[in-house]
Protein backbone atom coordinates (compact mmCIF):
# COMPACT_ATOMS: atom_id res chain seq x y z
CA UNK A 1 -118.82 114.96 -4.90
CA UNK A 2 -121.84 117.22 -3.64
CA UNK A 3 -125.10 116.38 -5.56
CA UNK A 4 -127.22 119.31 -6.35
CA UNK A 5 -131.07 119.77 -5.70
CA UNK A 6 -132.02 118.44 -8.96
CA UNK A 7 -129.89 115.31 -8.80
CA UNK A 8 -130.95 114.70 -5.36
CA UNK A 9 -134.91 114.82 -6.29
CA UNK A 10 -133.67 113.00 -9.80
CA UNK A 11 -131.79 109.98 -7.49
CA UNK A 12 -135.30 110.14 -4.86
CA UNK A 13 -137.69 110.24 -8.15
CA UNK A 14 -135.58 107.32 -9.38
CA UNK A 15 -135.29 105.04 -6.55
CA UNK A 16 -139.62 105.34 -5.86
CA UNK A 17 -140.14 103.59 -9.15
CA UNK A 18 -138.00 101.39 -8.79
CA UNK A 19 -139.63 100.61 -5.60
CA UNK A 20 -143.07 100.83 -7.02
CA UNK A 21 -142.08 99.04 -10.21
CA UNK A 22 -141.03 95.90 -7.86
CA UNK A 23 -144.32 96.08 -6.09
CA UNK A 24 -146.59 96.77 -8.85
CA UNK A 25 -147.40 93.25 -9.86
CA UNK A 26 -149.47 92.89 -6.40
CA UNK A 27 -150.87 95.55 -6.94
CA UNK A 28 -154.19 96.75 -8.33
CA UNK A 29 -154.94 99.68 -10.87
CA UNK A 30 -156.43 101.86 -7.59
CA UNK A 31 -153.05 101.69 -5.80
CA UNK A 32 -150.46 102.07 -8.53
CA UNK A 33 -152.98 105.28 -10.00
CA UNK A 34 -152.19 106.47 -6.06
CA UNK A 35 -148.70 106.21 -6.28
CA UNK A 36 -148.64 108.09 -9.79
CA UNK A 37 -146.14 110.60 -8.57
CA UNK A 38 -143.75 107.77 -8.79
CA UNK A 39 -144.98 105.99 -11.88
CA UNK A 40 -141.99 106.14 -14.63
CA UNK A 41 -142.63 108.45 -17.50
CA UNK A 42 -142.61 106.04 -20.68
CA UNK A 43 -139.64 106.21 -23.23
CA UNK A 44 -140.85 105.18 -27.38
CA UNK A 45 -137.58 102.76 -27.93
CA UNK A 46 -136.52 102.10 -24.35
CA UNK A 47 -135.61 98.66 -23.68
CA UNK A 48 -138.46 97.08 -21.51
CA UNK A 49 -137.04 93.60 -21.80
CA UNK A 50 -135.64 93.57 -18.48
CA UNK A 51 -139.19 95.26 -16.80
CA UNK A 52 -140.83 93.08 -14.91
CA UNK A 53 -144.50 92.27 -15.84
CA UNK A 54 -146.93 94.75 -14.19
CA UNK A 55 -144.28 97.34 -14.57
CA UNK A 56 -146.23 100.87 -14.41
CA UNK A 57 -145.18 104.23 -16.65
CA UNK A 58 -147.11 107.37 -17.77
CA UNK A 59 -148.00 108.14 -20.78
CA UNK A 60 -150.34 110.48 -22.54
CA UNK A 61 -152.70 111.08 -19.55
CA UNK A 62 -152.74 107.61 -18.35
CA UNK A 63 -150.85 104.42 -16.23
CA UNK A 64 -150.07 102.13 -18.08
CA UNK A 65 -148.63 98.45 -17.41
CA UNK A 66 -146.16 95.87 -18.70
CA UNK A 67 -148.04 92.76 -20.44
CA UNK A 68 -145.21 91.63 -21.92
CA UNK A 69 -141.46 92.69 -21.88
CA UNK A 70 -139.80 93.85 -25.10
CA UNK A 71 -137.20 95.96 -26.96
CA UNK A 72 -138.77 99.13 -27.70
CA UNK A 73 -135.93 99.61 -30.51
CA UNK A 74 -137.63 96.53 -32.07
CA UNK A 75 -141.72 97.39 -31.33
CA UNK A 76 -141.63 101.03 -31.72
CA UNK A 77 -144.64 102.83 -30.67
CA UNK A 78 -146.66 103.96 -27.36
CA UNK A 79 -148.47 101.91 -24.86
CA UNK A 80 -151.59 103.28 -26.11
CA UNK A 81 -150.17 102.19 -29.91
CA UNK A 82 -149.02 98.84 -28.57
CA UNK A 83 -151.89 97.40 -26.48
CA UNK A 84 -150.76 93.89 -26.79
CA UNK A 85 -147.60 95.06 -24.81
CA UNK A 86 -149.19 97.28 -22.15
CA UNK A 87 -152.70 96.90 -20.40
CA UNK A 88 -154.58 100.10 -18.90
CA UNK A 89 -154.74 100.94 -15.38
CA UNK A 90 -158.00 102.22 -14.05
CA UNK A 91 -158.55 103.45 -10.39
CA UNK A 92 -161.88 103.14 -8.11
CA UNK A 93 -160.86 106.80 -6.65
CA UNK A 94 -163.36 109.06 -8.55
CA UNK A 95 -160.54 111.92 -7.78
CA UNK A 96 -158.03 110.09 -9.59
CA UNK A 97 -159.91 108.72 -12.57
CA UNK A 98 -158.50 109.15 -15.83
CA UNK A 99 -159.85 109.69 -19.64
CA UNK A 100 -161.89 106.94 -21.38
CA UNK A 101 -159.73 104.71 -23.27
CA UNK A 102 -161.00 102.08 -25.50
CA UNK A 103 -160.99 98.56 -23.82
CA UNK A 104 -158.62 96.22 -26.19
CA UNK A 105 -159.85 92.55 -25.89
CA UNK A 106 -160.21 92.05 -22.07
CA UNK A 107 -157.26 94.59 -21.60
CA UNK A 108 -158.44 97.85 -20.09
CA UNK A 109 -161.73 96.83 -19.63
CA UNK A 110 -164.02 98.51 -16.98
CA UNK A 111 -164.95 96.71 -13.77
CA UNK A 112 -166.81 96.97 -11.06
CA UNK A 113 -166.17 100.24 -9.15
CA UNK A 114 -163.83 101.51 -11.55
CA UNK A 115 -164.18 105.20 -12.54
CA UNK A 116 -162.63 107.24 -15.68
CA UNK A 117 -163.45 110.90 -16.35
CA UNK A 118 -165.36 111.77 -19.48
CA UNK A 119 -164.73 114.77 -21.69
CA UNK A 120 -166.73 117.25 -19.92
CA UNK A 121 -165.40 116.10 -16.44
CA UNK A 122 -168.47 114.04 -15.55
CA UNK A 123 -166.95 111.17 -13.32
CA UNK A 124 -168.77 107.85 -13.75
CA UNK A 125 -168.61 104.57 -11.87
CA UNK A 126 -168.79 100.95 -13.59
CA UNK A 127 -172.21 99.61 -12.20
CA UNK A 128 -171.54 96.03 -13.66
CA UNK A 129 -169.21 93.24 -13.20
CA UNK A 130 -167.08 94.66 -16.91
CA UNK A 131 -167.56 96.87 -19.46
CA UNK A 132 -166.14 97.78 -22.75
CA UNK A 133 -168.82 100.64 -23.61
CA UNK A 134 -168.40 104.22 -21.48
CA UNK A 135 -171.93 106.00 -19.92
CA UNK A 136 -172.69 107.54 -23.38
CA UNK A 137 -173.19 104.10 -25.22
CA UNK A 138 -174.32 102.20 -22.43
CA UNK A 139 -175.65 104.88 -19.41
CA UNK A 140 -177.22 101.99 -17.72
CA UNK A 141 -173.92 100.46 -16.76
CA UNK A 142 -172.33 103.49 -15.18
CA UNK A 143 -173.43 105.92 -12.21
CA UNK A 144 -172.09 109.53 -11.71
CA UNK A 145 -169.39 109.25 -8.86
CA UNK A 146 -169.30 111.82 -5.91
């Protein structure tokens, strides 16, 4: 049977996060942010139960990664819904930071060199060993980033 284009770059999309989903629990929020491209878009009522922690998917602008595996058809609801579940990724590339999200607990928080992109595209840099407050609240723990 002759695959067409679309199931060809379907199978090749498919087999890099599976790849990077094996890897992604040695690695750090910088590297799996850099391998985005293969980052698995996240499904509300998947079955993560068989994920392995550190798992990365997409979702709503962000990377997101697996805390703790669970039924989806059970915990309904997004990463961003279900923080206990799924921890933030942030990146120290100022071209790939993301959005400010709310810390949750120690999850997501800021550290050292980390980056995120504020609303009017200013990129800042964490100046301090971790934050939970972005440049507006607390400028004098974040730098603009080149």
């Amino acid at each position: 049977m002759k695959l067409n284009l679309r199931e060809i770059l379907y199978e090749a999309g498919r087999t890099n996060a599976l790849a990077l989903r094996a890897e992604a629990k040695e690695l750090d929020g910088t590297a799996v942010i850099a391998r985005e491209r293969d980052v698995a878009v996240f499904v509300d009522g998947k079955d993560y139960s068989g994920w392995p922690v550190g798992s990365p998917v997409a979702d709503d602008g962000q990377v997101w990664v697996l805390i703790q595996p669970y039924d989806g058809a059970a915990h309904p609801g997004r990463p961003g819904e279900l923080r206990a579940l799924w921890g933030l990724c942030h990146t120290k590339n100022p071209g790939d930071a993301k959005g400010w999200v709310d810390p949750y607990g120690t999850s997501g928080m800021y550290m050292a060199g980390e980056c995120y992109r504020a609303e009017n595209g200013t990129v800042y840099r964490c100046k301090v060993p971790q934050t939970d407050h972005d440049a507006m609240e607390s400028p004098e723990q974040w730098e603009a980033a080149e």
